[in-house]
C-alpha atoms as a PDB file:
ATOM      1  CA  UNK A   1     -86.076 205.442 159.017  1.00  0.00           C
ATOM      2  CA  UNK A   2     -88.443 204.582 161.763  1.00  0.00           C
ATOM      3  CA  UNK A   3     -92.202 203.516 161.347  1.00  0.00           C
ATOM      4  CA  UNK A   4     -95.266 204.941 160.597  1.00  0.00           C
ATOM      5  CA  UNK A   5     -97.728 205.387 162.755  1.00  0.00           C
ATOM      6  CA  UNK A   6    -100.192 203.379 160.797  1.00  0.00           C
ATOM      7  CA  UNK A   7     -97.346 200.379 161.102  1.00  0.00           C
ATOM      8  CA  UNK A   8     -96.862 200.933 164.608  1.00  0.00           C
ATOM      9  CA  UNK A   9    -100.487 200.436 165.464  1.00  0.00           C
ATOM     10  CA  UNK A  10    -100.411 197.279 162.825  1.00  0.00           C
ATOM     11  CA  UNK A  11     -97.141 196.150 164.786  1.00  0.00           C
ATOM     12  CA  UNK A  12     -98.706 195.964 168.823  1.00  0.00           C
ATOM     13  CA  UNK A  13    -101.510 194.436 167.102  1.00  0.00           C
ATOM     14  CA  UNK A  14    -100.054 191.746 165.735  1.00  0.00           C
ATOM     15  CA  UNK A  15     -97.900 191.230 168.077  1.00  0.00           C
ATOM     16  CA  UNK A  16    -100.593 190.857 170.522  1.00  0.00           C
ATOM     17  CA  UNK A  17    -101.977 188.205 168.309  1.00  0.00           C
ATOM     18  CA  UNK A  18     -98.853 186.413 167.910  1.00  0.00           C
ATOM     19  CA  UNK A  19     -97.661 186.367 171.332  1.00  0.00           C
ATOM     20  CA  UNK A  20    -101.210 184.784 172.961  1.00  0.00           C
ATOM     21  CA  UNK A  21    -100.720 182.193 169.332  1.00  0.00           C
ATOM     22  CA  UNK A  22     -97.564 181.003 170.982  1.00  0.00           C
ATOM     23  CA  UNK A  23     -98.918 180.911 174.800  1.00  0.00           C
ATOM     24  CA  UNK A  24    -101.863 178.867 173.682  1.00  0.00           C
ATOM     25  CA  UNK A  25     -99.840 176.456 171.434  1.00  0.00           C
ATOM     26  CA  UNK A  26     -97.481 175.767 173.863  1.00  0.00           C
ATOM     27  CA  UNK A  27     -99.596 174.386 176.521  1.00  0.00           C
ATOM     28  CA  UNK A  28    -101.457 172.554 173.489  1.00  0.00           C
ATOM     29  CA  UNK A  29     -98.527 170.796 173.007  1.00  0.00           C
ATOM     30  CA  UNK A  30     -97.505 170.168 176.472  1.00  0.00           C
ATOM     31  CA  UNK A  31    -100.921 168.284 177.091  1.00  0.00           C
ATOM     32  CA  UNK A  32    -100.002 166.343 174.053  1.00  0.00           C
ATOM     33  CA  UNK A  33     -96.837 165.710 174.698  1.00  0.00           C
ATOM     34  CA  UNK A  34     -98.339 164.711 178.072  1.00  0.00           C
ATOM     35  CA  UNK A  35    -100.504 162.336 176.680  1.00  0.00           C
ATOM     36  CA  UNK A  36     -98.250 160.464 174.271  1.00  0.00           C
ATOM     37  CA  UNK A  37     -97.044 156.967 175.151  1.00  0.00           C
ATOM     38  CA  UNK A  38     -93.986 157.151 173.154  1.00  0.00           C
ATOM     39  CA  UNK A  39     -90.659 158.139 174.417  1.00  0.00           C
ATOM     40  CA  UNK A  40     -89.808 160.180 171.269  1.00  0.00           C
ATOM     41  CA  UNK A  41     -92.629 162.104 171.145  1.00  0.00           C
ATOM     42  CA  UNK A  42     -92.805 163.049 174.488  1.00  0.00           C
ATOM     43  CA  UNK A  43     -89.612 164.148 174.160  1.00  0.00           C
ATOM     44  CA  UNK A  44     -89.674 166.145 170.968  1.00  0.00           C
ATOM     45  CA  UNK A  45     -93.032 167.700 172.178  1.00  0.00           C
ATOM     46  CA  UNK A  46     -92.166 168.535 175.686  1.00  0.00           C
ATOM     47  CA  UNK A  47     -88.811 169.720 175.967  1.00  0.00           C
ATOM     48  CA  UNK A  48     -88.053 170.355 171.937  1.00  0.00           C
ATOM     49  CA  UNK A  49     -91.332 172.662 170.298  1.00  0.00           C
ATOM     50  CA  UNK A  50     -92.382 173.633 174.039  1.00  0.00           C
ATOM     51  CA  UNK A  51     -89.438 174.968 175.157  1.00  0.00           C
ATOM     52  CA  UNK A  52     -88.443 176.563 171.636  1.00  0.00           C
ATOM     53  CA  UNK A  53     -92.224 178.027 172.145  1.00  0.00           C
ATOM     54  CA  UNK A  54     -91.434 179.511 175.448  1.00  0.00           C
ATOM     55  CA  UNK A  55     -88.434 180.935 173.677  1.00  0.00           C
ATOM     56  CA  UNK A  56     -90.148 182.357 170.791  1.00  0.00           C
ATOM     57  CA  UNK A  57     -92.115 184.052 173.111  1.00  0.00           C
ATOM     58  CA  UNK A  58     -89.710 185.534 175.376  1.00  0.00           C
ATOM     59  CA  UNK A  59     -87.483 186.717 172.720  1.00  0.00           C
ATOM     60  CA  UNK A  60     -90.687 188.678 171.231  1.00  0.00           C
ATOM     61  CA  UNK A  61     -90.946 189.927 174.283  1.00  0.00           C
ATOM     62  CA  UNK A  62     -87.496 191.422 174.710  1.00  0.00           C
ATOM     63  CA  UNK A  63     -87.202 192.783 171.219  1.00  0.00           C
ATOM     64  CA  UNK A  64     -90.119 194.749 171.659  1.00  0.00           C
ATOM     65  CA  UNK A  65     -89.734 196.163 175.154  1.00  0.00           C
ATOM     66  CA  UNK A  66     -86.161 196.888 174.998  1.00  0.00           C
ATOM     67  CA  UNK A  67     -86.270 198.116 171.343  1.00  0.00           C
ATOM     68  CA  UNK A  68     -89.569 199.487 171.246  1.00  0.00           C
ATOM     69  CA  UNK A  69     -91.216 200.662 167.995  1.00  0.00           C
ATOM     70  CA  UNK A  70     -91.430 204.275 168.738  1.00  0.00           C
ATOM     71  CA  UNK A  71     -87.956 204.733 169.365  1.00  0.00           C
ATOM     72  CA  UNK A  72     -85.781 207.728 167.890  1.00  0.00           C
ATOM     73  CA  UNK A  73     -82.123 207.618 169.565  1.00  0.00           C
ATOM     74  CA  UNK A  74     -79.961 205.173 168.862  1.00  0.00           C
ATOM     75  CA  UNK A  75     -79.693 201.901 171.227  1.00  0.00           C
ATOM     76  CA  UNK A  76     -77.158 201.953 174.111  1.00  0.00           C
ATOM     77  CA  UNK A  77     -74.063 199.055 172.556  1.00  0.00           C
ATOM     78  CA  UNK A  78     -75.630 196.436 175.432  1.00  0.00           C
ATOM     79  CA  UNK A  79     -78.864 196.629 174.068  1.00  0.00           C
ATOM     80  CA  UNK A  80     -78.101 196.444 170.446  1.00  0.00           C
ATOM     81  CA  UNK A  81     -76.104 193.236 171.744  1.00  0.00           C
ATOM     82  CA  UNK A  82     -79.298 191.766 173.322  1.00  0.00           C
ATOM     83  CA  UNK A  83     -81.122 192.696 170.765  1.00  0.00           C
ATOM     84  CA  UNK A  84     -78.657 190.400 168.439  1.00  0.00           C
ATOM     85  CA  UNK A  85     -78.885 187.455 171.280  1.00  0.00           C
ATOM     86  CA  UNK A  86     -82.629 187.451 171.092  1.00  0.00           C
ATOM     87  CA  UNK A  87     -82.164 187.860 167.194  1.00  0.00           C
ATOM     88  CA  UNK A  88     -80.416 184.351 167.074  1.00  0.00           C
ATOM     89  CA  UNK A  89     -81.730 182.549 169.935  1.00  0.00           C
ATOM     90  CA  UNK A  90     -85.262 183.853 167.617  1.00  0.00           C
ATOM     91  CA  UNK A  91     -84.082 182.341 164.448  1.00  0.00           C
ATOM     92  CA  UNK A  92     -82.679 179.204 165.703  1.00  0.00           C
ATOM     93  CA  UNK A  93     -85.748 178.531 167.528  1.00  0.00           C
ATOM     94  CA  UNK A  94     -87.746 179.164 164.577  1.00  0.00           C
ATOM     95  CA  UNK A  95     -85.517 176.800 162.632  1.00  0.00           C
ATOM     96  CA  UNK A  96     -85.555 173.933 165.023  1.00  0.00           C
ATOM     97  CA  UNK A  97     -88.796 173.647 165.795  1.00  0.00           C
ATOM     98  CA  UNK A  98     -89.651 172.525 162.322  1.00  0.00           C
ATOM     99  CA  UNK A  99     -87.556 169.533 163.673  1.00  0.00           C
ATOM    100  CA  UNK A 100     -89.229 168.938 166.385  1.00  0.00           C
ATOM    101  CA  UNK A 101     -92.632 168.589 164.923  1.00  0.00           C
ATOM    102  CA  UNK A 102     -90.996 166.195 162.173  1.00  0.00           C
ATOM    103  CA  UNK A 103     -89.446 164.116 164.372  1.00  0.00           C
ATOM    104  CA  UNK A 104     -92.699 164.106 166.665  1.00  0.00           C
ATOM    105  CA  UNK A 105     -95.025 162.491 163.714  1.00  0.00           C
ATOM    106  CA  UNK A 106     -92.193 160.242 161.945  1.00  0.00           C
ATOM    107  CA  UNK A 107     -92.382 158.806 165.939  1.00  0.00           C
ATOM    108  CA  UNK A 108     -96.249 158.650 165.917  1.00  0.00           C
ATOM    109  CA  UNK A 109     -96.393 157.038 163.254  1.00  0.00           C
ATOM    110  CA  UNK A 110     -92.943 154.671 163.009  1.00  0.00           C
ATOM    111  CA  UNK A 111     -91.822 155.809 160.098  1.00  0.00           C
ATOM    112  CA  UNK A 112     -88.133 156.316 160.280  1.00  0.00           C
ATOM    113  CA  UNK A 113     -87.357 153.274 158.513  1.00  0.00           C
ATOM    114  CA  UNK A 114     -89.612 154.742 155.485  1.00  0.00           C
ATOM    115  CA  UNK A 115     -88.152 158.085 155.280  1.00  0.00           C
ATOM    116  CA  UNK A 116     -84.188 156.639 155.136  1.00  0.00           C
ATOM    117  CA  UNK A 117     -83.353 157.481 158.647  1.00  0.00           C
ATOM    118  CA  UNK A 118     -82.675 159.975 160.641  1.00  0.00           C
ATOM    119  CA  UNK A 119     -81.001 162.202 157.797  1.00  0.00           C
ATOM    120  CA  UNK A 120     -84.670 162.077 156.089  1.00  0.00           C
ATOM    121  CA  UNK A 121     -86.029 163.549 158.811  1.00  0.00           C
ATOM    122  CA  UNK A 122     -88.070 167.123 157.822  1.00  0.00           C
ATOM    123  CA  UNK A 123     -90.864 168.730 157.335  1.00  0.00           C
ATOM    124  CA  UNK A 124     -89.311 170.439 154.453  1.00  0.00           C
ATOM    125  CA  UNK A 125     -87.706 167.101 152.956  1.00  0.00           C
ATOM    126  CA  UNK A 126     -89.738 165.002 150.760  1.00  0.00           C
ATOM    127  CA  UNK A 127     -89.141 161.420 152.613  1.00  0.00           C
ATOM    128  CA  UNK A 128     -91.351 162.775 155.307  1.00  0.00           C
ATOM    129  CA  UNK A 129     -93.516 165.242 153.706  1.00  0.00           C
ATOM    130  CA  UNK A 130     -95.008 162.732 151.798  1.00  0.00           C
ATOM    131  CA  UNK A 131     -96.247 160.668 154.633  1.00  0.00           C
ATOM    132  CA  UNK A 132     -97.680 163.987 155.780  1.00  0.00           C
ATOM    133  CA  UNK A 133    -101.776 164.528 156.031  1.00  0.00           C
ATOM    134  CA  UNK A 134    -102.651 166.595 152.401  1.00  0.00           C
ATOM    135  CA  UNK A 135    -103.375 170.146 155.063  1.00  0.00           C
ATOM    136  CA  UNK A 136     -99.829 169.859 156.474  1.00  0.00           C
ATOM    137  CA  UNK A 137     -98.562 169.279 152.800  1.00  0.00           C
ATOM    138  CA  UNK A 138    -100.739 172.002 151.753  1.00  0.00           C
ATOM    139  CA  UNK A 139     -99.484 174.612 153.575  1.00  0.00           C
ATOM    140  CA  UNK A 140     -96.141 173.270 153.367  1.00  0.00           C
ATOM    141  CA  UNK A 141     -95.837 173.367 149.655  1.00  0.00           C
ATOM    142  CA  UNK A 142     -97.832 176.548 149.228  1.00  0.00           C
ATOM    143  CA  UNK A 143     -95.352 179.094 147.320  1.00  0.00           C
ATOM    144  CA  UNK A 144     -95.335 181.515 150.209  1.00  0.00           C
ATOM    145  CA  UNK A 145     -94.070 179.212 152.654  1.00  0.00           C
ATOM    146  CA  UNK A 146     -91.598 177.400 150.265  1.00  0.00           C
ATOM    147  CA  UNK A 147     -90.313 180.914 149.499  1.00  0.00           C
ATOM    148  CA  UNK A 148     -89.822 182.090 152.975  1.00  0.00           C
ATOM    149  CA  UNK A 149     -88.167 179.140 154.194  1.00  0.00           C
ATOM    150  CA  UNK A 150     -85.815 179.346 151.332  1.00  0.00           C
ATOM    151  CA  UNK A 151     -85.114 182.471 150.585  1.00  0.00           C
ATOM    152  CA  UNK A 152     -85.481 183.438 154.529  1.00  0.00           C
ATOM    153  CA  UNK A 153     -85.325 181.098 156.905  1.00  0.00           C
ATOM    154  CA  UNK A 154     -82.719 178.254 155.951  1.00  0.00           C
ATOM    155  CA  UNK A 155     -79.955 181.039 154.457  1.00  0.00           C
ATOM    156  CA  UNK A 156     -80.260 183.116 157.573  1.00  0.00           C
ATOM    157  CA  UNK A 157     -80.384 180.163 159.976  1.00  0.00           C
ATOM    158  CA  UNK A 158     -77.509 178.652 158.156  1.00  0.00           C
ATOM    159  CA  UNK A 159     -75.342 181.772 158.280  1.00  0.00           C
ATOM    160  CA  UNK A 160     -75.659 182.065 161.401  1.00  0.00           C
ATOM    161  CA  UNK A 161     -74.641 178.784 162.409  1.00  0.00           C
ATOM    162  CA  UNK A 162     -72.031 178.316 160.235  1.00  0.00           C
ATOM    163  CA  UNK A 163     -70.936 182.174 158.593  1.00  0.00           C
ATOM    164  CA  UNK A 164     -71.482 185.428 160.557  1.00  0.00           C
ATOM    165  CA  UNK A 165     -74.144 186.037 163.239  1.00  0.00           C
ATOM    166  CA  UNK A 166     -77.100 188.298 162.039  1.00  0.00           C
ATOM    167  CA  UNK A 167     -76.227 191.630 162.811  1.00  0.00           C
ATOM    168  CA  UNK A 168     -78.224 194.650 163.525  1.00  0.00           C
ATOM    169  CA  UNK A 169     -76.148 197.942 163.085  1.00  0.00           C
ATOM    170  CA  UNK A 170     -76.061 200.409 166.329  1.00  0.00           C
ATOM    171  CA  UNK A 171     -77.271 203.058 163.920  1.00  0.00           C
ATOM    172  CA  UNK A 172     -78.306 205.040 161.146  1.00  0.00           C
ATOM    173  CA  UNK A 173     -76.644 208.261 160.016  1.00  0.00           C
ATOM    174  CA  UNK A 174     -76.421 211.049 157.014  1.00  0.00           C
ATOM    175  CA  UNK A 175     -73.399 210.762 155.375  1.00  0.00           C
ATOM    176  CA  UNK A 176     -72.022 214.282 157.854  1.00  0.00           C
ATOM    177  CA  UNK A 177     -73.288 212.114 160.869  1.00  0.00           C
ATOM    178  CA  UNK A 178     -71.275 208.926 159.106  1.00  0.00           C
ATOM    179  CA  UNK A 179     -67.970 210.933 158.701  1.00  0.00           C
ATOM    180  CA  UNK A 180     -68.300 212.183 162.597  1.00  0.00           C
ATOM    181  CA  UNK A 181     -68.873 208.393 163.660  1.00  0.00           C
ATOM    182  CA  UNK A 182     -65.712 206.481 161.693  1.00  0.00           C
ATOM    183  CA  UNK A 183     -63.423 209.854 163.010  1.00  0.00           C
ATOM    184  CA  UNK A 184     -64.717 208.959 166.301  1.00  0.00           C
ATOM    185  CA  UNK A 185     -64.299 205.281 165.373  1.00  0.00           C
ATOM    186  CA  UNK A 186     -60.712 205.605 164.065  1.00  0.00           C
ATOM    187  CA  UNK A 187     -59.565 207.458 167.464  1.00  0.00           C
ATOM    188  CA  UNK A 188     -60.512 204.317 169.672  1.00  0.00           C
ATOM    189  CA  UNK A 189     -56.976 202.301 168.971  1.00  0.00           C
ATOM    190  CA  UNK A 190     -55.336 205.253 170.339  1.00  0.00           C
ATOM    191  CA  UNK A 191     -57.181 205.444 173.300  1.00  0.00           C
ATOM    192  CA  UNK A 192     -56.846 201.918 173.990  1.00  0.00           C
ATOM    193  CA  UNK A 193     -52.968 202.011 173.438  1.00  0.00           C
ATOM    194  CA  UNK A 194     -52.805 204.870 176.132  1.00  0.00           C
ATOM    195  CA  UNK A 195     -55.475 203.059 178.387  1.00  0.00           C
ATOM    196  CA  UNK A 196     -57.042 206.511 178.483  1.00  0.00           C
ATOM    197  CA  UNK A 197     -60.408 204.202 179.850  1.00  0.00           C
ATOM    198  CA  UNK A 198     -62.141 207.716 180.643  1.00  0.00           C
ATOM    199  CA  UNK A 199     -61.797 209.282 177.203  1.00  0.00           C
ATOM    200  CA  UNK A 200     -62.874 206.203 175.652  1.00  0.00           C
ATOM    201  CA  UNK A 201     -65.959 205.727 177.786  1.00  0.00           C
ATOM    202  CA  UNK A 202     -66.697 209.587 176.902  1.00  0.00           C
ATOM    203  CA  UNK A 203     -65.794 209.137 172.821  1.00  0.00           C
ATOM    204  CA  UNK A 204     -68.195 206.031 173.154  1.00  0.00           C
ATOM    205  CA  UNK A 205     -71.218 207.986 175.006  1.00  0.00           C
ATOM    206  CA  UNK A 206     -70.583 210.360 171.737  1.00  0.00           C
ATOM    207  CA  UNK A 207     -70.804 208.175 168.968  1.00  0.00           C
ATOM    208  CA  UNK A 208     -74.400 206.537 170.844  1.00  0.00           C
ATOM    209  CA  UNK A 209     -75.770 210.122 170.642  1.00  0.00           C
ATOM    210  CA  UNK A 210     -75.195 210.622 166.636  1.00  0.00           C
ATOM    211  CA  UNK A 211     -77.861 209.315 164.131  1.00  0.00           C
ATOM    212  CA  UNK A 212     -80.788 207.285 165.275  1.00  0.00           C
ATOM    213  CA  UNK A 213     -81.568 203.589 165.461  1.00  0.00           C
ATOM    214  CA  UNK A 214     -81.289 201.051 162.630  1.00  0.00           C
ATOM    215  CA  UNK A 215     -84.609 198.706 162.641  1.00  0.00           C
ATOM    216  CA  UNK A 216     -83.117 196.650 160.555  1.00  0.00           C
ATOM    217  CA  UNK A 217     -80.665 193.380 160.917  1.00  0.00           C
ATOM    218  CA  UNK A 218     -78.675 191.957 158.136  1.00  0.00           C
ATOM    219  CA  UNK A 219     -76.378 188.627 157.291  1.00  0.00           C
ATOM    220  CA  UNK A 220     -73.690 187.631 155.330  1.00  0.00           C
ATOM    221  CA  UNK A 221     -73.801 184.190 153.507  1.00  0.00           C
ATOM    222  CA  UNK A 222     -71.146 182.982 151.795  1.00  0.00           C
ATOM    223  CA  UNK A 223     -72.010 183.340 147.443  1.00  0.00           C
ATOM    224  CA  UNK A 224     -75.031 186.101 148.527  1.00  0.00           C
ATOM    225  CA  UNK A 225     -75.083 189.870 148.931  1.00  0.00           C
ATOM    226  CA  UNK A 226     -75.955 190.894 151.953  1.00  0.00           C
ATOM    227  CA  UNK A 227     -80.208 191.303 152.820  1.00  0.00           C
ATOM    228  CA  UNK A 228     -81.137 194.077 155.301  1.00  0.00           C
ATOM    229  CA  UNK A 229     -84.374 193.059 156.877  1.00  0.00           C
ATOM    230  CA  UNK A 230     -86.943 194.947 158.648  1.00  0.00           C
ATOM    231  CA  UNK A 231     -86.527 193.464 162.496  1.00  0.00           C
ATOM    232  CA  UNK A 232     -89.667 193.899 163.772  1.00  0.00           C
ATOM    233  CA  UNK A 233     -92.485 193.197 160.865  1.00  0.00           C
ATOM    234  CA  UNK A 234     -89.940 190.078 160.327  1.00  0.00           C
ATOM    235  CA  UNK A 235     -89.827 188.846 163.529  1.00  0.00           C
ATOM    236  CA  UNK A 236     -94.042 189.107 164.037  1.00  0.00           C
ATOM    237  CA  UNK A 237     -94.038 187.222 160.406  1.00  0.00           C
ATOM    238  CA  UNK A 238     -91.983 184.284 161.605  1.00  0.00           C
ATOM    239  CA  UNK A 239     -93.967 183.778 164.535  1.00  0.00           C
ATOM    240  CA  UNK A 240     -97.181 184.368 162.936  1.00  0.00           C
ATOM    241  CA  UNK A 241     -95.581 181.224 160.523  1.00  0.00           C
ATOM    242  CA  UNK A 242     -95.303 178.922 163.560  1.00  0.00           C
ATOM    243  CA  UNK A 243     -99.127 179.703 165.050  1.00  0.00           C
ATOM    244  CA  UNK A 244    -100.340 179.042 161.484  1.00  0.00           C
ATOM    245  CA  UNK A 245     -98.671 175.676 161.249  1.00  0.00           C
ATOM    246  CA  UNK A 246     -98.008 174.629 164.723  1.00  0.00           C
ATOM    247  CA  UNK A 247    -102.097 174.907 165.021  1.00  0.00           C
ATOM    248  CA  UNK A 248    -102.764 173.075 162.167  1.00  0.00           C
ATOM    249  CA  UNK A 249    -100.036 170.734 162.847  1.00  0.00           C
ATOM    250  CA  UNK A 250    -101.662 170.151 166.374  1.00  0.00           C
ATOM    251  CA  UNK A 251    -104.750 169.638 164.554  1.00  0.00           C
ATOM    252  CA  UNK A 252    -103.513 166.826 161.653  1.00  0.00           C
ATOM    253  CA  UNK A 253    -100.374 165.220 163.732  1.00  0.00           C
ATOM    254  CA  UNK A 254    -102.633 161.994 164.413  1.00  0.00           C
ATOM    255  CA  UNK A 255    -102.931 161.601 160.635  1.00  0.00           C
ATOM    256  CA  UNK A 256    -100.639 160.672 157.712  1.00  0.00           C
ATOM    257  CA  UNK A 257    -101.355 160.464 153.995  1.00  0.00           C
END
C-alpha cells in the first residue's frame, strides 16, 4: 500500500530537514578535519564521515526522485535495481561512519593503546565509549538508539555484507495479479531457450504493468525471519540518526570523560 497523504507531506518535510542536516555537517567536518594536526584525524574526518556524508546525501536524493512518494505503478526492473544500489551504498554508509567518528576521537585523544587496539575501536563498544564525553554516552546508551542499532542497523548492515543484499521487491499484487505474474514468470526459461529476445522483452513490459510498487525492502539473516521495512520513513530515520549525533559529536569530539 502506498502513503497517506498526511505521511507524504510528513515525508518532503523531513526530508528537507534531513538533507540540509547532512549538507551542513559535512562542511562542519571538513573545516575540522581541516584544522586537525593529526594525520588520523584528518583522514577519518575528511575522506571517511565527509565523503560517507556526501553519500548519505546523494543516495537520499536518488531514492526520492527516482522512487518518489506519490507513486502508483510499479518501478521499471533498472530502477528497482538503483533503488537497491542506493539502498546498500545507504546502509553501509550509515554503518561506517560510526567508524569514522570513533576512530577520529580515539586519534584526538591517543587512546588506542587504552581501548586494546584497533579491534576496540567503536562507538558502540565499551573500550571506547567509556572514554567518551557523558552527552556522546548519553545518547549512545539511550534505549532508542541501542535498539535501532541492534535490532536495525548492525543485522541489516551485516547481512548485507556477509548474507543476501537488502532487497526491495519490483511489486505488490492481489493474489489474481500474483498468479498472472509467476505464469508470466515461469514462461521466461522458455523464451530464453528459444532466444525469442522480442517475446521476452514484451512478457517483461507485462509483468512491470501488473500490481503497483512495493515501498518496502527486506533482508535475510542467517537464524532471523525475514523484516520488511518501510523504505522511505526508514531511510529519513537513519539519517535523521546521523544529524542528531554527528552534531553533537561535532560539538563534544574535543572532550573525553
Amino acid at each position: 500500500m502506498g502513503y497517506t497523504e498526511e505521511q507524504i507531506g510528513k515525508f518532503e518535510a523531513e526530508y528537507t530537514k534531513v538533507h540540509q542536516g547532512l549538507q551542513e555537517l559535512m562542511l562542519q567536518t571538513v573545516l575540522a578535519g581541516q584544522e586537525s594536526d593529526h594525520a588520523g584525524v584528518k583522514e577519518h574526518l575528511l575522506y571517511g564521515a565527509a565523503r560517507r556524508l556526501n553519500i548519505l546525501k546523494r543516495c537520499l536524493e536518488n531514492i526520492f526522485n527516482e522512487f518518489p512518494l506519490t507513486a502508483i505503478k510499479p518501478l521499471q526492473r533498472d530502477v528497482v535495481y538503483d533503488m537497491q544500489i542506493n539502498l546498500h551504498a545507504y546502509v553501509m554508509s550509515l554503518s561506517g561512519i560510526f567508524d569514522n567518528w570513533a576512530w577520529s576521537f580515539v586519534y584526538r585523544h591517543d587512546l588506542l593503546a587504552d581501548v586494546g587496539g584497533k579491534h576496540g575501536v567503536g562507538l558502540f563498544r565499551e573500550g571506547t565509549c567509556k572514554h567518551l564525553p557523558k552527552p556522546l554516552r548519553d545518547y549512545l546508551s539511550s534505549g532508542i538508539i541501542t535498539d535501532w542499532h541492534e535490532k536495525y542497523l548492525k543485522s541489516y548492515r551485516d547481512a548485507l555484507a556477509h548474507r543476501i543484499p537488502l532487497y526491495i521487491p519490483p511489486a505488490e499484487f492481489t493474489n489474481e495479479e500474483g498468479e498472472r505474474y509467476n505464469d508470466l514468470e515461469s514462461k521466461k526459461m522458455e523464451l530464453i531457450r528459444a532466444k525469442e529476445w522480442k517475446k521476452l522483452d514484451e512478457l517483461y513490459e507485462e509483468q512491470e504493468s501488473i500490481g503497483r510498487p512495493s515501498f518496502m525492502f527486506l533482508h535475510s539473516f542467517e537464524g532471523e525471519p525475514s523484516k520488511p521495512v518501510l523504505f522511505h520513513p526508514q531511510v529519513l530515520c537513519d539519517g535523521l540518526a546521523v544529524v542528531e549525533f554527528g552534531a553533537l559529536y561535532m560539538k563534544h569530539w574535543n572532550e573525553r570523560a
